[in-house]
N, C-alpha and C. Protein backbone atom coordinates (compact mmCIF):
# COMPACT_ATOMS: atom_id res chain seq x y z
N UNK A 1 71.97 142.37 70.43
CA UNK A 1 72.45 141.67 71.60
C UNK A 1 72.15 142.52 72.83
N UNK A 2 71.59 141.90 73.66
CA UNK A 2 71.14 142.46 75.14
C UNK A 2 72.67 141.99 76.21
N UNK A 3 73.15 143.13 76.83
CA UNK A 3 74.31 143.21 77.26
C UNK A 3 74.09 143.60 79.11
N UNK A 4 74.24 143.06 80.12
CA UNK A 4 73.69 143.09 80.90
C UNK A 4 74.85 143.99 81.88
N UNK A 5 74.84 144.39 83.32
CA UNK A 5 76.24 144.89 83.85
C UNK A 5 75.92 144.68 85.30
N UNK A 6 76.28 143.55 85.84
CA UNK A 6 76.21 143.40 87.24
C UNK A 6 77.76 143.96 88.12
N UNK A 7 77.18 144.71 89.24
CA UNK A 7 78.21 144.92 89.97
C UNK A 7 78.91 143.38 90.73
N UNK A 8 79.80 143.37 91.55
CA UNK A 8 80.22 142.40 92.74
C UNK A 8 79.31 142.66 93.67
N UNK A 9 79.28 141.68 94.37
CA UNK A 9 78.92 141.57 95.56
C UNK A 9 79.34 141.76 96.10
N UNK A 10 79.21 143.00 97.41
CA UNK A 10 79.65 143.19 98.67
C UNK A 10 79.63 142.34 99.71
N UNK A 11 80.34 141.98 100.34
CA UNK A 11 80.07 140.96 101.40
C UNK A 11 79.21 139.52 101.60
N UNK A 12 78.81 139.40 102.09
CA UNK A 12 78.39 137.48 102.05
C UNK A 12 76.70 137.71 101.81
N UNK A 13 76.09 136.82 100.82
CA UNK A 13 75.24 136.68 100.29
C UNK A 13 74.35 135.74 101.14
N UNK A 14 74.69 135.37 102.30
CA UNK A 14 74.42 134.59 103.38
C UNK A 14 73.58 135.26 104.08
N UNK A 15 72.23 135.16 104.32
CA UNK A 15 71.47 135.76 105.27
C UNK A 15 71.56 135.04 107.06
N UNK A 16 72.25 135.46 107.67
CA UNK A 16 72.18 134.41 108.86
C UNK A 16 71.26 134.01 109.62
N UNK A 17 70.22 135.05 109.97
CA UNK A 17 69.11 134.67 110.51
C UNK A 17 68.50 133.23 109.53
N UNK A 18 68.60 133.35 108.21
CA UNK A 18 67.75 132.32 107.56
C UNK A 18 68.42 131.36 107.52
N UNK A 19 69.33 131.13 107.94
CA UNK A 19 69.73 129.69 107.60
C UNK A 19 70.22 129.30 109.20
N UNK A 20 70.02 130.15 110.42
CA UNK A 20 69.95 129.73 111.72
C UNK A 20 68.48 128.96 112.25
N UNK A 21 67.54 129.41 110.73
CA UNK A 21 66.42 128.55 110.95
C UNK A 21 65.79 127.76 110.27
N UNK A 22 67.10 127.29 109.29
CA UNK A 22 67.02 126.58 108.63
C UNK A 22 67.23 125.05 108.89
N UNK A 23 66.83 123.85 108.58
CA UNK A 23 67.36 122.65 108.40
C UNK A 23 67.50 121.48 106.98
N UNK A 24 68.12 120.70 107.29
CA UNK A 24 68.28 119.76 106.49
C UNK A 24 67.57 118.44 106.68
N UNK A 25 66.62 118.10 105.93
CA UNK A 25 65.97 116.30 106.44
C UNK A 25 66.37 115.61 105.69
N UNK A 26 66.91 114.16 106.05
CA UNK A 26 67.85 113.49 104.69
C UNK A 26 67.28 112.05 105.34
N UNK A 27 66.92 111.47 104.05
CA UNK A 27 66.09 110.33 104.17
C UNK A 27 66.93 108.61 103.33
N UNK A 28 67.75 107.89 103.46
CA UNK A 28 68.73 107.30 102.41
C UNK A 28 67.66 106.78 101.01
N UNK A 29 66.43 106.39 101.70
CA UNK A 29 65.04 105.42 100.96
C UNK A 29 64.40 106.76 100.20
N UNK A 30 65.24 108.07 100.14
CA UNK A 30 64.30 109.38 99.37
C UNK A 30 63.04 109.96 100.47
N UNK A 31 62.85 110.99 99.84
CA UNK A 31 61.93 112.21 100.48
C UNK A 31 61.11 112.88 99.83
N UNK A 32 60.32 113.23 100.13
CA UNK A 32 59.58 113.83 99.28
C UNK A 32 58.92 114.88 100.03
N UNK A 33 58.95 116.36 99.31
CA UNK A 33 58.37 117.53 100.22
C UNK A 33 57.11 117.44 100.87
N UNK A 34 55.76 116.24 100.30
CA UNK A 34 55.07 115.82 101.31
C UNK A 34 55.13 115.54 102.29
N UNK A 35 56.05 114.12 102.45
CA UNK A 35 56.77 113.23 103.37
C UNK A 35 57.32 114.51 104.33
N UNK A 36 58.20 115.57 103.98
CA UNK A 36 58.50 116.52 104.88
C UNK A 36 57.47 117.19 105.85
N UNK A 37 56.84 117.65 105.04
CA UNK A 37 55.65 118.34 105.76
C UNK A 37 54.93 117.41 107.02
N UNK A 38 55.10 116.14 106.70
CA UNK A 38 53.90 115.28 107.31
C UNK A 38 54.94 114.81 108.78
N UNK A 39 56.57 114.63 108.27
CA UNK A 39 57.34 114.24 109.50
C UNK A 39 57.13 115.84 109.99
N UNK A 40 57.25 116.62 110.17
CA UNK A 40 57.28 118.16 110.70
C UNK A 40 56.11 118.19 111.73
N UNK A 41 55.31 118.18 111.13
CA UNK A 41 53.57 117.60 111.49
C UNK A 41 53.60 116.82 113.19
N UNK A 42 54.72 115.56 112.79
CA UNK A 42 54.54 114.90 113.68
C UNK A 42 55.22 115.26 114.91
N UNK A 43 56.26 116.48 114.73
CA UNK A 43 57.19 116.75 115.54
C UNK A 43 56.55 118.16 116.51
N UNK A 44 55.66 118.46 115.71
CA UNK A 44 54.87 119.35 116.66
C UNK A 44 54.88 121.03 115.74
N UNK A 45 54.94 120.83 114.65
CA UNK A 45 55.66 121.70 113.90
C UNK A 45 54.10 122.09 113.09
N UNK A 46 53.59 123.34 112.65
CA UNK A 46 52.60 123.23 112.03
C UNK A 46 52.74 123.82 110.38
N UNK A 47 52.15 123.54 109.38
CA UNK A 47 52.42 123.56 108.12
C UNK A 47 52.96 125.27 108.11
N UNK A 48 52.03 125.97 108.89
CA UNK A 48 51.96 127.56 108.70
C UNK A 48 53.34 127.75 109.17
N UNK A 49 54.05 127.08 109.89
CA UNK A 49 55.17 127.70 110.53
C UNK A 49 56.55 127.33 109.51
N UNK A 50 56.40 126.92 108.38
CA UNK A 50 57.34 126.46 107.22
C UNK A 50 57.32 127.94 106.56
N UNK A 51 58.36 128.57 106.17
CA UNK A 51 58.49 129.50 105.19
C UNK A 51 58.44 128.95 103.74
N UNK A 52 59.53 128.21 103.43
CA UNK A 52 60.11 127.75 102.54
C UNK A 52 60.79 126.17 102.75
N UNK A 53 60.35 125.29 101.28
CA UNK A 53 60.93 124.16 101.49
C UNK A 53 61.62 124.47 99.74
N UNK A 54 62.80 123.12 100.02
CA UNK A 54 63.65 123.10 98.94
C UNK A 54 64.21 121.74 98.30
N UNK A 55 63.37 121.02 97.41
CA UNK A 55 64.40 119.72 97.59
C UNK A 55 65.61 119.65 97.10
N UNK A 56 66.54 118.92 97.67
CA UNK A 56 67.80 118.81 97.81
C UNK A 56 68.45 118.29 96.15
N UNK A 57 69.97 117.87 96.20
CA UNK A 57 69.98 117.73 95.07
C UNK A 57 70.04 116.46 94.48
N UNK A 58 69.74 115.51 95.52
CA UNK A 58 69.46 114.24 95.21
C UNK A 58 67.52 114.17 95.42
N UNK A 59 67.21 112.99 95.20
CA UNK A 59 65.43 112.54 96.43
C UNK A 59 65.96 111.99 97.08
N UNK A 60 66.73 112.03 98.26
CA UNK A 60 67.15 112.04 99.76
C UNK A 60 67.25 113.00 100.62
N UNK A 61 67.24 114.16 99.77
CA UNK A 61 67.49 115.22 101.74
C UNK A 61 66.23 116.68 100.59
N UNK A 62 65.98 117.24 101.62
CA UNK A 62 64.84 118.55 101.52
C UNK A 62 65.34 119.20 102.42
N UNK A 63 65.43 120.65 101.94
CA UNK A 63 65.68 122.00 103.35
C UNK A 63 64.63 122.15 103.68
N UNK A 64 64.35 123.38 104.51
CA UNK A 64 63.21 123.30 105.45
C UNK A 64 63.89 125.25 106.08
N UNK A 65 62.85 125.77 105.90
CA UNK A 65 63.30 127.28 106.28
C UNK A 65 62.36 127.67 107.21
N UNK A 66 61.81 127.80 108.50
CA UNK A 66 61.02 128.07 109.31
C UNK A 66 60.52 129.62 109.69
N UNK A 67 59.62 129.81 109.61
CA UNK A 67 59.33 131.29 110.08
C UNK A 67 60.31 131.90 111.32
N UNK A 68 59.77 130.77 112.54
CA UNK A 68 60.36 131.08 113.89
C UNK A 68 61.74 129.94 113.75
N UNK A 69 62.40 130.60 114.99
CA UNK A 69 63.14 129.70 115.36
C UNK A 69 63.05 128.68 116.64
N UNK A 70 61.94 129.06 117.28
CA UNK A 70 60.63 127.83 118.03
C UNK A 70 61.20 127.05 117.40
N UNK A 71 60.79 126.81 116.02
CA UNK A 71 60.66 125.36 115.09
C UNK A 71 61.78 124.34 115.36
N UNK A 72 62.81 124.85 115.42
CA UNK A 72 64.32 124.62 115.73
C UNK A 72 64.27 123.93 116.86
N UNK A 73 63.87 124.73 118.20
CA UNK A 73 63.93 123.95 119.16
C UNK A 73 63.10 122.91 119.65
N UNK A 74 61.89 122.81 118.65
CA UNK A 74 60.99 121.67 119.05
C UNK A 74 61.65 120.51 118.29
N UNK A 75 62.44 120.82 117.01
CA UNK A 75 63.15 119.62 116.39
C UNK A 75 64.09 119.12 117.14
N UNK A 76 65.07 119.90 118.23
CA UNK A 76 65.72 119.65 118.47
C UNK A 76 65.64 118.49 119.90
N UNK A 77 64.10 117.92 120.11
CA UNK A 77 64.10 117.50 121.64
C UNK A 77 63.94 115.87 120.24
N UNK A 78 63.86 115.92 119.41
CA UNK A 78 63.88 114.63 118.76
C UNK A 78 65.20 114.33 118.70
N UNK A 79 66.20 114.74 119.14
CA UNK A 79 67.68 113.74 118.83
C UNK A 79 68.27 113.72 117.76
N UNK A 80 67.77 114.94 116.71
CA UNK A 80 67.96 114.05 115.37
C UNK A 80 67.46 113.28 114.41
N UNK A 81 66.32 113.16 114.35
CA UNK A 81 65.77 111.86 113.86
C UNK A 81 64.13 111.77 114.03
N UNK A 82 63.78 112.07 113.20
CA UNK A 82 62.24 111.75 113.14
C UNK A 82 61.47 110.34 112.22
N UNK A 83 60.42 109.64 112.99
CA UNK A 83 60.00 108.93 111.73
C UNK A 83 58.59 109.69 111.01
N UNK A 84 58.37 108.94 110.01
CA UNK A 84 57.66 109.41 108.90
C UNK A 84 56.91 107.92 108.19
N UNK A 85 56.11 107.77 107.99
CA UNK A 85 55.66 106.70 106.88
C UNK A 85 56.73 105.20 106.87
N UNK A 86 57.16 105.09 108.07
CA UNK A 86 58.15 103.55 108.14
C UNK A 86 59.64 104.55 107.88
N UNK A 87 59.75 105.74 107.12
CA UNK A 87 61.27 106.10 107.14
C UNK A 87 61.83 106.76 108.17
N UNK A 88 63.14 106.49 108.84
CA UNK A 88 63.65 107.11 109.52
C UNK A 88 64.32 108.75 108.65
N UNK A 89 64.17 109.79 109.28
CA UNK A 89 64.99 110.88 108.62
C UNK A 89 65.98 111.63 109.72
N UNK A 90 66.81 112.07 109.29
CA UNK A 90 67.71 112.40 109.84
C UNK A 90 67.42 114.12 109.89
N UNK A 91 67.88 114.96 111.18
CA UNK A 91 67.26 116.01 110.91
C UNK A 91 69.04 116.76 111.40
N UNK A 92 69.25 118.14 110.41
CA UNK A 92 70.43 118.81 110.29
C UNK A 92 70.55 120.18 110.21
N UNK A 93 70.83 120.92 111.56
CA UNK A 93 70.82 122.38 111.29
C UNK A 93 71.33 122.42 110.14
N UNK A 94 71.21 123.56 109.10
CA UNK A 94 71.76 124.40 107.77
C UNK A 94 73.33 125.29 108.78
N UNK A 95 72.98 125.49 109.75
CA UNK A 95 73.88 126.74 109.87
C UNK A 95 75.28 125.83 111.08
N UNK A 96 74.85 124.57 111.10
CA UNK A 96 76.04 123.49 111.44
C UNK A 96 76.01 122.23 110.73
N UNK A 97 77.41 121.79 110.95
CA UNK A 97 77.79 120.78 110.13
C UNK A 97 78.51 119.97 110.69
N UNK A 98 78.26 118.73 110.64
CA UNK A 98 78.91 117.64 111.76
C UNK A 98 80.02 117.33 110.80
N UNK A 99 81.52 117.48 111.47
CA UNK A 99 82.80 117.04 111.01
C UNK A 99 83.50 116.05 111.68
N UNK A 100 84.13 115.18 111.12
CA UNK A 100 84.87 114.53 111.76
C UNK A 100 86.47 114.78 111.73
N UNK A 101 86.92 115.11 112.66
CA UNK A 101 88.21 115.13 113.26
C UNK A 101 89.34 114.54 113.17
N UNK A 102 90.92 114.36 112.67
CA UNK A 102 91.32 113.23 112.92
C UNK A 102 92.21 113.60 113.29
N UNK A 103 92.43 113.50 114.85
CA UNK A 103 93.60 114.00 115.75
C UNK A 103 95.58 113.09 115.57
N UNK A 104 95.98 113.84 114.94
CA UNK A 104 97.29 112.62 114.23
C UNK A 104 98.58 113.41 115.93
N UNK A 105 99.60 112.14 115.76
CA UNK A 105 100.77 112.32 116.74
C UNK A 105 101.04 112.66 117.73
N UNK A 106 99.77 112.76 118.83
CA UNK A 106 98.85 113.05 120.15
C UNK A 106 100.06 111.69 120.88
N UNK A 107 100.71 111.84 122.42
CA UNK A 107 101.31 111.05 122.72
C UNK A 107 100.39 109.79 123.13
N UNK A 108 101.03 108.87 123.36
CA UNK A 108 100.30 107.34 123.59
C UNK A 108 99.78 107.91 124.97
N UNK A 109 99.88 108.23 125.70
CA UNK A 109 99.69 108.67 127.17
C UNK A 109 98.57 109.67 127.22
N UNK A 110 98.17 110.37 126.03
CA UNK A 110 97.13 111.50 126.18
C UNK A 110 95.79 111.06 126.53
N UNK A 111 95.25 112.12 127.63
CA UNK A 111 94.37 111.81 127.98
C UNK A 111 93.03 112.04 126.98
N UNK A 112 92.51 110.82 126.26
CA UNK A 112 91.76 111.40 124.81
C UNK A 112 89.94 112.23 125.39
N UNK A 113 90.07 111.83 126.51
CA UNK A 113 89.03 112.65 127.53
C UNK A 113 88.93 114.27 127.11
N UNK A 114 90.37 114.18 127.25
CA UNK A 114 90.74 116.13 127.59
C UNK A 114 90.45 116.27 125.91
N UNK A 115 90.40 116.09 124.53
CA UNK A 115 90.07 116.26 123.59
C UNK A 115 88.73 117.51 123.39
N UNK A 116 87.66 116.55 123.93
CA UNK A 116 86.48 117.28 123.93
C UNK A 116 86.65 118.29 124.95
N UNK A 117 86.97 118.71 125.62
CA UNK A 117 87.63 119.77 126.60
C UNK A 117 87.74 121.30 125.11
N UNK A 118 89.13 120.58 124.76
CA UNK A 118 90.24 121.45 123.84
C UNK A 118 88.67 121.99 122.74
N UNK A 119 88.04 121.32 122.07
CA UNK A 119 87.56 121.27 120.92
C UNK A 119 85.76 121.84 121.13
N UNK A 120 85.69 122.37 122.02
CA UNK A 120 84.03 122.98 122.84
C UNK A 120 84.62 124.45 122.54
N UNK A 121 85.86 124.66 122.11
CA UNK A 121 85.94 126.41 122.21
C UNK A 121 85.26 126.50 120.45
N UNK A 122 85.26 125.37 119.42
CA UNK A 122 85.14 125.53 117.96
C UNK A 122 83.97 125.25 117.72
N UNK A 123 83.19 124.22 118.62
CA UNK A 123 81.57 123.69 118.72
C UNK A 123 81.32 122.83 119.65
N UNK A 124 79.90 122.11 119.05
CA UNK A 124 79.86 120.87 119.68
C UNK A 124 79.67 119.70 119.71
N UNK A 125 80.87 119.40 120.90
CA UNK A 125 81.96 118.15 120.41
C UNK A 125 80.42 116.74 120.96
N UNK A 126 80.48 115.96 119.44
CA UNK A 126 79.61 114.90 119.82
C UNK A 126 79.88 113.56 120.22
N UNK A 127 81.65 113.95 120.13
CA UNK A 127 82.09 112.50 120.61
C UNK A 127 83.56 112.34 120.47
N UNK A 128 84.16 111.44 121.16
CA UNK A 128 85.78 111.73 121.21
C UNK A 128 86.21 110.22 121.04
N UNK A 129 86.75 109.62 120.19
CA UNK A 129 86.93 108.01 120.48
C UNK A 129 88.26 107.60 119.68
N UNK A 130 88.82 106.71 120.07
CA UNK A 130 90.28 106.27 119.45
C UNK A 130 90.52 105.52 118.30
N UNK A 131 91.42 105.74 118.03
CA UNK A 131 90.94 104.81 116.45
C UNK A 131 91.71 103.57 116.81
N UNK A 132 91.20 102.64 116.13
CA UNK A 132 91.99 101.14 116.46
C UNK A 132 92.84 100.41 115.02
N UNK A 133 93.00 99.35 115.08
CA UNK A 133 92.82 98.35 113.96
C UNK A 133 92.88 97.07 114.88
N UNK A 134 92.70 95.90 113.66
CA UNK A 134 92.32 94.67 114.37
C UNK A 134 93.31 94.16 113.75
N UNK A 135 93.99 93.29 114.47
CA UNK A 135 94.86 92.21 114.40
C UNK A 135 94.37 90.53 114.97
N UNK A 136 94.14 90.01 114.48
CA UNK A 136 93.60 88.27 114.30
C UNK A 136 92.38 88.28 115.17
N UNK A 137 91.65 89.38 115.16
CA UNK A 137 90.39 89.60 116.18
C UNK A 137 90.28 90.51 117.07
N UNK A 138 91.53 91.35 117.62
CA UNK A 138 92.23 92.05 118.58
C UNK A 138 91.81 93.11 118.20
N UNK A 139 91.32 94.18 118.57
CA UNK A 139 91.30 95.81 118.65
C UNK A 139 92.44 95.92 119.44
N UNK A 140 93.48 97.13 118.65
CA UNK A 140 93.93 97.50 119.16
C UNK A 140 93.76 98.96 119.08
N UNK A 141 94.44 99.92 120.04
CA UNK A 141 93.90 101.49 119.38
C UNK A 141 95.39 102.04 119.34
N UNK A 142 95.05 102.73 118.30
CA UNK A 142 96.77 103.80 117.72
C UNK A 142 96.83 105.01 118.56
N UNK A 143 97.57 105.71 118.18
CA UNK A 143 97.63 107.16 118.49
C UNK A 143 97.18 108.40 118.01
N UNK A 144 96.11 107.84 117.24
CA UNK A 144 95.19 108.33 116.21
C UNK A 144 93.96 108.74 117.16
N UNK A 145 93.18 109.56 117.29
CA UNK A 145 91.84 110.32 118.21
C UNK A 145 91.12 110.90 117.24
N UNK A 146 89.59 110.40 117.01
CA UNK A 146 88.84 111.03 116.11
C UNK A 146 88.03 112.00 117.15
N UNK A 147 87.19 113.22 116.75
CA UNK A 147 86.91 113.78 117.11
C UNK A 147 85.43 114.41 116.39
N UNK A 148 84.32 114.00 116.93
CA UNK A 148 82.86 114.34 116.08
C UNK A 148 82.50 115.57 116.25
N UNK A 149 82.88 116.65 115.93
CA UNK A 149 82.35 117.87 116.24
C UNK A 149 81.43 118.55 115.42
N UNK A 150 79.85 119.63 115.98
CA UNK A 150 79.07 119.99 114.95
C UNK A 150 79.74 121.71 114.92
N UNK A 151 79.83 122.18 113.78
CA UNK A 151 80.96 123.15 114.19
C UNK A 151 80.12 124.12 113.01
N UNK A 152 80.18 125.57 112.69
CA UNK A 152 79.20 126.41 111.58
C UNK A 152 80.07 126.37 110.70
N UNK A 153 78.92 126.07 109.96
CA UNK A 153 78.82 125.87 107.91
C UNK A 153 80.31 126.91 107.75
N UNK A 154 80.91 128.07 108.29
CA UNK A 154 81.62 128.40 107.74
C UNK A 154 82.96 128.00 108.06
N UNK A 155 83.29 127.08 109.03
CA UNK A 155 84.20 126.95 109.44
C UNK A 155 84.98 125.40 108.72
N UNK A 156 84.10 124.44 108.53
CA UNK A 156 84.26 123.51 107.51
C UNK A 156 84.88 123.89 106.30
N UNK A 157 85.19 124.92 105.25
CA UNK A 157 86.17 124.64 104.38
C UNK A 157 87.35 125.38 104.92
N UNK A 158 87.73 125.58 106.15
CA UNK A 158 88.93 125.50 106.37
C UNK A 158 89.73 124.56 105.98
N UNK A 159 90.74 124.68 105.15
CA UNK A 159 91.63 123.50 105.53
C UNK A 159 92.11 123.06 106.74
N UNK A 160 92.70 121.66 106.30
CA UNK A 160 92.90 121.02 107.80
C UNK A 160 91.96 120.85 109.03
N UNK A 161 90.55 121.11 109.04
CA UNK A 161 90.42 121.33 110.00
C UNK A 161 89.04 120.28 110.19
C-alpha cells in the first residue's frame, strides 16, 4: 500500500490576480469552447490573449482566464452580453457575483433611492426596486426593497447577506 502525507493548506488557494481576469460566459441553448473563442474574437479579444479556458459544469457556461486584464476591459464596453452564431451569451466577472438583496421592515416612508447610496460601500449596486404583489390587476408595492448588487465571490457566502 502506497501511503501518501499531505500537509494543510496555508491560507487561500485562491490566486487573485487569476481570477480578477477571469470570466464566466453562460449560454442557456449551451456553449461550446469553440463558440467561446469565436464570441471573444468578436469582442476584440484575440485567441493569443486567452490563457486558459474551462468548460463549466453544465454545456451552458465556459470560464475564460486571460493573460491581460485589457481583456476584461474590452469585455466590459459590451454590457454583458455578446452574440455568437444566433446565441446570445452572457458575460460574468469570476471575481464578482451578482446578488440579489432582499431589504425586509424598511419603513413605508423610506426613501428606496437612498438604498443604492447605503449598499456602493459593499459593491456595485445594479439596481434598487420595490417589491409589489398584484391584487385583481393592481401592483401594489410592500415594504419589501430588492437590491441587485455585483459584490466579490467572497463576500456571497456570508450569511444573510
Amino acid at each position: 500500500m502506497i501511503e501518501v502525507k499531505l500537509h494543510a493548506i496555508e491560507g487561500s488557494a485562491i490566486v487573485s490576480d487569476f481570477l480578477n481576469r477571469s470570466v464566466r460566459l453562460f449560454c442557456k441553448d449551451g456553449l461550446s469552447s469553440f463558440e467561446t473563442v469565436r464570441a471573444l474574437i468578436l469582442a476584440g479579444i484575440a485567441p493569443e490573449d486567452i490563457l486558459r479556458i474551462n468548460k463549466g459544469q453544465s454545456n451552458q457556461s465556459v470560464e475564460v482566464m486571460f493573460r491581460f486584464c485589457d481583456c476584461m476591459r474590452k469585455l466590459s464596453d459590451f454590457g454583458g452580453d455578446l452574440e455568437v452564431g444566433g446565441k446570445t451569451v452572457e458575460v460574468s466577472s469570476l471575481g464578482l457575483k451578482p446578488v440579489m438583496l432582499k431589504i425586509h421592515w424598511l419603513p413605508l416612508y423610506f426613501n428606496t433611492g437612498t438604498l443604492s447610496e447605503i449598499f456602493t460601500k459593499f459593491g456595485k449596486v445594479l439596481g434598487v426596486t420595490d417589491e409589489h404583489f398584484d391584487y385583481d390587476g393592481v401592483e401594489i408595492a410592500t415594504g419589501v426593497r430588492r437590491v441587485f448588487i455585483e459584490i466579490e465571490d467572497k463576500f456571497s457566502c456570508v450569511p444573510h447577506l
